[in-house]
Structures are given as C-alpha cells and as structure tokens.
C-alpha atoms as a PDB file:
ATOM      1  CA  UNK A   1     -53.803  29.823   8.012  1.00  0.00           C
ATOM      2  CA  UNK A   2     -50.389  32.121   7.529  1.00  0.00           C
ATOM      3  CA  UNK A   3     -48.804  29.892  10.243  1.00  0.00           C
ATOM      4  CA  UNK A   4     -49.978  26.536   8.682  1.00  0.00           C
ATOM      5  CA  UNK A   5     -48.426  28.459   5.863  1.00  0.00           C
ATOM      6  CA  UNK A   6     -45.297  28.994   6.886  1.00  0.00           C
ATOM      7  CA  UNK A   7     -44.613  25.622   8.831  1.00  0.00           C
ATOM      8  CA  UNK A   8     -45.437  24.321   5.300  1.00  0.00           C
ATOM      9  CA  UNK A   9     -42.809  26.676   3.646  1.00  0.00           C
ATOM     10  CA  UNK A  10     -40.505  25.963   6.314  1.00  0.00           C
ATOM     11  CA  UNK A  11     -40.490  22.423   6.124  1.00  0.00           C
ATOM     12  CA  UNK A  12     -40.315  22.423   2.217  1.00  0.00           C
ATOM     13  CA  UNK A  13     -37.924  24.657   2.783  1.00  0.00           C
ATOM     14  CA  UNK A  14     -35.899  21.987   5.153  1.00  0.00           C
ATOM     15  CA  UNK A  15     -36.743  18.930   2.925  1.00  0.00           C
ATOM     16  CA  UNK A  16     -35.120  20.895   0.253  1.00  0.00           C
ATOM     17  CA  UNK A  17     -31.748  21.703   1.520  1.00  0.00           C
ATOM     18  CA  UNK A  18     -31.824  18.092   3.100  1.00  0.00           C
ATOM     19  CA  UNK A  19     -31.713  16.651  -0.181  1.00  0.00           C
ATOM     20  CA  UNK A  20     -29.528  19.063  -1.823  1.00  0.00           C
ATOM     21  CA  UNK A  21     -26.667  18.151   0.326  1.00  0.00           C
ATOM     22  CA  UNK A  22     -24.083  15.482   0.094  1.00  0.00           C
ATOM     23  CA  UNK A  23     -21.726  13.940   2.876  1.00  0.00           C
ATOM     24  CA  UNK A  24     -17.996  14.185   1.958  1.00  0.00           C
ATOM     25  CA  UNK A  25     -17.103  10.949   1.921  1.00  0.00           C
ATOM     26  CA  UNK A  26     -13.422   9.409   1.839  1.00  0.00           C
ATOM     27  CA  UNK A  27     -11.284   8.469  -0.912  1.00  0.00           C
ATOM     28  CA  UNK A  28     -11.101   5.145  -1.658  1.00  0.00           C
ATOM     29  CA  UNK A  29      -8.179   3.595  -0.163  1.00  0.00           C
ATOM     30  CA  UNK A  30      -5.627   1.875  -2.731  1.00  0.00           C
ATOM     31  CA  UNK A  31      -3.955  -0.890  -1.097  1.00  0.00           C
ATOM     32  CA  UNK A  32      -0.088  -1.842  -1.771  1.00  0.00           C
ATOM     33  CA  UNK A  33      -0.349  -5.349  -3.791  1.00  0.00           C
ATOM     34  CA  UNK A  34       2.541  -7.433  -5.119  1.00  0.00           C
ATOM     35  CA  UNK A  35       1.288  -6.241  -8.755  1.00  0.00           C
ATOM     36  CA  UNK A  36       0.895  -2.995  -7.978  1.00  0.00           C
ATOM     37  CA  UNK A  37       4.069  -1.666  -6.131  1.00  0.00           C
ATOM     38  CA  UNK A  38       5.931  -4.557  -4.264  1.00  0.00           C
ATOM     39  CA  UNK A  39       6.716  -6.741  -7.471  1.00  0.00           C
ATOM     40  CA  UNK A  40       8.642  -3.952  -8.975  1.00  0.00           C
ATOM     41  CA  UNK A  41      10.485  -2.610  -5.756  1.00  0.00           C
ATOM     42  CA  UNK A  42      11.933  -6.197  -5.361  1.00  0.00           C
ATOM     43  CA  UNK A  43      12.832  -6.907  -9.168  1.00  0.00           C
ATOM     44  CA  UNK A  44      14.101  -3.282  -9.387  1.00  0.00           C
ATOM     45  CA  UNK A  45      16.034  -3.123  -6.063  1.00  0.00           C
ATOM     46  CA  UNK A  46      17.168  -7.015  -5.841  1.00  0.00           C
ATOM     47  CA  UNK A  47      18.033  -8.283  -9.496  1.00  0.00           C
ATOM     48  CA  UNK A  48      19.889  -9.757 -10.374  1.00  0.00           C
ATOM     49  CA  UNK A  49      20.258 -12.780  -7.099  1.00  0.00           C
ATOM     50  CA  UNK A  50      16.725 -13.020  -5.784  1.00  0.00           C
ATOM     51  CA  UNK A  51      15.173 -13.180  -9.867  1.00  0.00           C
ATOM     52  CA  UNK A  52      14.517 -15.786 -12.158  1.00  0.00           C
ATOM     53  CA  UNK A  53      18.058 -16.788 -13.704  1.00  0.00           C
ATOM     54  CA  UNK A  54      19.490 -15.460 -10.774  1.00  0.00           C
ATOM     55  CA  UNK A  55      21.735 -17.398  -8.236  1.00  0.00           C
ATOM     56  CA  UNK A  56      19.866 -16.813  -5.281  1.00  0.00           C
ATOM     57  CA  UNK A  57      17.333 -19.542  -4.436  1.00  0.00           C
ATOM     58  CA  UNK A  58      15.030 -17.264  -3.288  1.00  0.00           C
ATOM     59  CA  UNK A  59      12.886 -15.501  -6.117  1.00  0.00           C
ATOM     60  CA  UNK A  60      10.933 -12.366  -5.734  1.00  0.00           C
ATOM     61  CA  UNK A  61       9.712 -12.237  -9.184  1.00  0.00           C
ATOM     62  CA  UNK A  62       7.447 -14.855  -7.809  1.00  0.00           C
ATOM     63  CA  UNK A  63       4.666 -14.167  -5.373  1.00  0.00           C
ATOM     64  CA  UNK A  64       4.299 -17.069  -3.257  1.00  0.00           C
ATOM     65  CA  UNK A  65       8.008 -16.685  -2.855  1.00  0.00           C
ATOM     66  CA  UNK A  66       8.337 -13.176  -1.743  1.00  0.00           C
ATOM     67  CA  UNK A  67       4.762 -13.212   0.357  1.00  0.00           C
ATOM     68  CA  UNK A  68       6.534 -15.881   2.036  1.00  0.00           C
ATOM     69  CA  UNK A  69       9.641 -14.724   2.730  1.00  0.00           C
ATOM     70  CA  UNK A  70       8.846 -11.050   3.771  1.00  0.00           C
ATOM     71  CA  UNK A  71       9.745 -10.692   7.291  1.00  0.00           C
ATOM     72  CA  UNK A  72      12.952 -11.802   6.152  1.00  0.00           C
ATOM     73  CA  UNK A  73      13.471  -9.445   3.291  1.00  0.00           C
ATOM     74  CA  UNK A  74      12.179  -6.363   5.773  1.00  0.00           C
ATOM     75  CA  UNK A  75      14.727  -7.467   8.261  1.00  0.00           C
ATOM     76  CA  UNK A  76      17.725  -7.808   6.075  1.00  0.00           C
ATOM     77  CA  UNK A  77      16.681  -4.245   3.887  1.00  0.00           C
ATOM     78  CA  UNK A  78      16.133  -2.674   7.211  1.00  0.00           C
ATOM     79  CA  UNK A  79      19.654  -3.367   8.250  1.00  0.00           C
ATOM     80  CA  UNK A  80      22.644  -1.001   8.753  1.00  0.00           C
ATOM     81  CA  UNK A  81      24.450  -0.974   5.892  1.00  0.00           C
ATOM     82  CA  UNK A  82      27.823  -1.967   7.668  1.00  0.00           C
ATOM     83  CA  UNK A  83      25.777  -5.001   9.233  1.00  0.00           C
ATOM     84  CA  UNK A  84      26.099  -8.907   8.228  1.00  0.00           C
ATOM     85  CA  UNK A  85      23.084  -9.571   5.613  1.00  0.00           C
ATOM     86  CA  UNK A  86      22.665  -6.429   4.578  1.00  0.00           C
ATOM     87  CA  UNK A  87      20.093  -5.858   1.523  1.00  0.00           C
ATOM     88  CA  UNK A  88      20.726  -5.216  -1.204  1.00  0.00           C
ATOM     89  CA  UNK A  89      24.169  -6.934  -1.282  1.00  0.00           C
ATOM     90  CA  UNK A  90      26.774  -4.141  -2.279  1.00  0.00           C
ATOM     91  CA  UNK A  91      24.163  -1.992  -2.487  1.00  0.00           C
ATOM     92  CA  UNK A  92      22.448   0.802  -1.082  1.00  0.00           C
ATOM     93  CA  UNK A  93      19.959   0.964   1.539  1.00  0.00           C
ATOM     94  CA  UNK A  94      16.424   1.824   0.147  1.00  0.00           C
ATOM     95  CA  UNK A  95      14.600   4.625   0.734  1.00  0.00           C
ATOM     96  CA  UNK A  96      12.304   4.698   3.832  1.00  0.00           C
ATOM     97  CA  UNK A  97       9.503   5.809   1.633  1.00  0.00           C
ATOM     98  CA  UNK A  98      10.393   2.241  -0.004  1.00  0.00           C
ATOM     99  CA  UNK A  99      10.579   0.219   2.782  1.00  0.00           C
ATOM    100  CA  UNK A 100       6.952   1.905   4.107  1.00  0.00           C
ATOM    101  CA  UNK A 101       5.432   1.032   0.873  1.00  0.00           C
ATOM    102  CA  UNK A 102       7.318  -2.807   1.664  1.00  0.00           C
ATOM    103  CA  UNK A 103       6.031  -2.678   5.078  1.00  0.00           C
ATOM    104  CA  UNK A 104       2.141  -1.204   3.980  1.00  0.00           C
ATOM    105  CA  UNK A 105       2.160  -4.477   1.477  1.00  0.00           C
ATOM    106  CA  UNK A 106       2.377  -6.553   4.573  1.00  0.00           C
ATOM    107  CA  UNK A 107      -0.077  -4.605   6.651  1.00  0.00           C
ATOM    108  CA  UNK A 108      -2.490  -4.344   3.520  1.00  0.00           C
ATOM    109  CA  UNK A 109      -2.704  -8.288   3.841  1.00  0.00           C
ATOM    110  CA  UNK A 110       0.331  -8.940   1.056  1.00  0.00           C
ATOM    111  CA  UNK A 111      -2.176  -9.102  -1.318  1.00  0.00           C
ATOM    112  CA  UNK A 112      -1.498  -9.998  -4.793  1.00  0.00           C
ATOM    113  CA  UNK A 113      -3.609  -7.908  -7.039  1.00  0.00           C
END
C-alpha cells in the first residue's frame, strides 16, 4: 500500500509540474512593410524627384511604384558615391542599417501593410 502510495504521489507530483510549466516561445516576428518602414525611408531619403509633384517619373510615395522598381532603387542606393546613378542624387549614401531594413522589405515579401 505505501508504494501504491507513493507512485500515486509521484505521479501527481509529475502531472503537477507538467502543467505548471510553459515553453518559451519566440517573439513574434514584425515584418518590414511599405507602411511600416519602407514608405518613409523613400519619401524621407528621395524627395523631392521620386515624390508626387516631383520631376522624376518614378514615384515612391506610391506602392505599386516602388514594389516595382526595387531592385533598381537597391542598386543605385547601394552605389559608391563617386559612381554614375548614385542615390540619392547629391546626396549622401544611406545608412547600412537603412539599406538592411530596404533589403528585409524585399525579403519580407515587399509587403504593403
């Protein structure tokens, strides 16, 4: 009887703790969306050409535009500053931490929202 007992302890015991504890589980991951982060790095960083009003054909105020058009607008912002097409135009070059969150919007799926 004591060892039926004890088993029974034991394994209230276990069921217990079982419950009690939680799995860690990751942060949710926040993707980089035009809304959220590009939209602003490209108004901010390209006004005032590749806006609305601007003389640049090319518009990355809008979304379709600059979802299109990224590859291009990495290449020319990854540039040399020195080198033909250059981005911004008598600008500066942009931080890398700005072109990773440019380049994360295209590997999160250049989502919009």
């Amino acid at each position: 009887m004591k060892t039926k007992s004890l088993l029974l302890a034991l394994f209230s015991a276990g069921l217990i703790l079982a419950s009690c504890s939680k799995e860690e589980e990751d942060p949710p991951v926040t993707k980089v969306t035009y809304n959220n982060a590009a939209k602003s790095i490209l108004v901010t960083n390209c006004a005032p050409c590749h806006v609305a009003g601007g003389g640049n054909p090319n518009k990355w105020d809008d979304y379709n535009t600059a979802k299109s058009k990224i590859d291009a607008i990495l290449g020319r912002v990854n540039l040399d500053v020195s080198a033909a097409g250059f981005m911004p135009k008598g600008g500066t070059k942009l931080s890398a931490s700005t072109i990773d969150t440019l380049n994360q919007w295209k590997a999160d799926g250049l989502l919009e929202n």
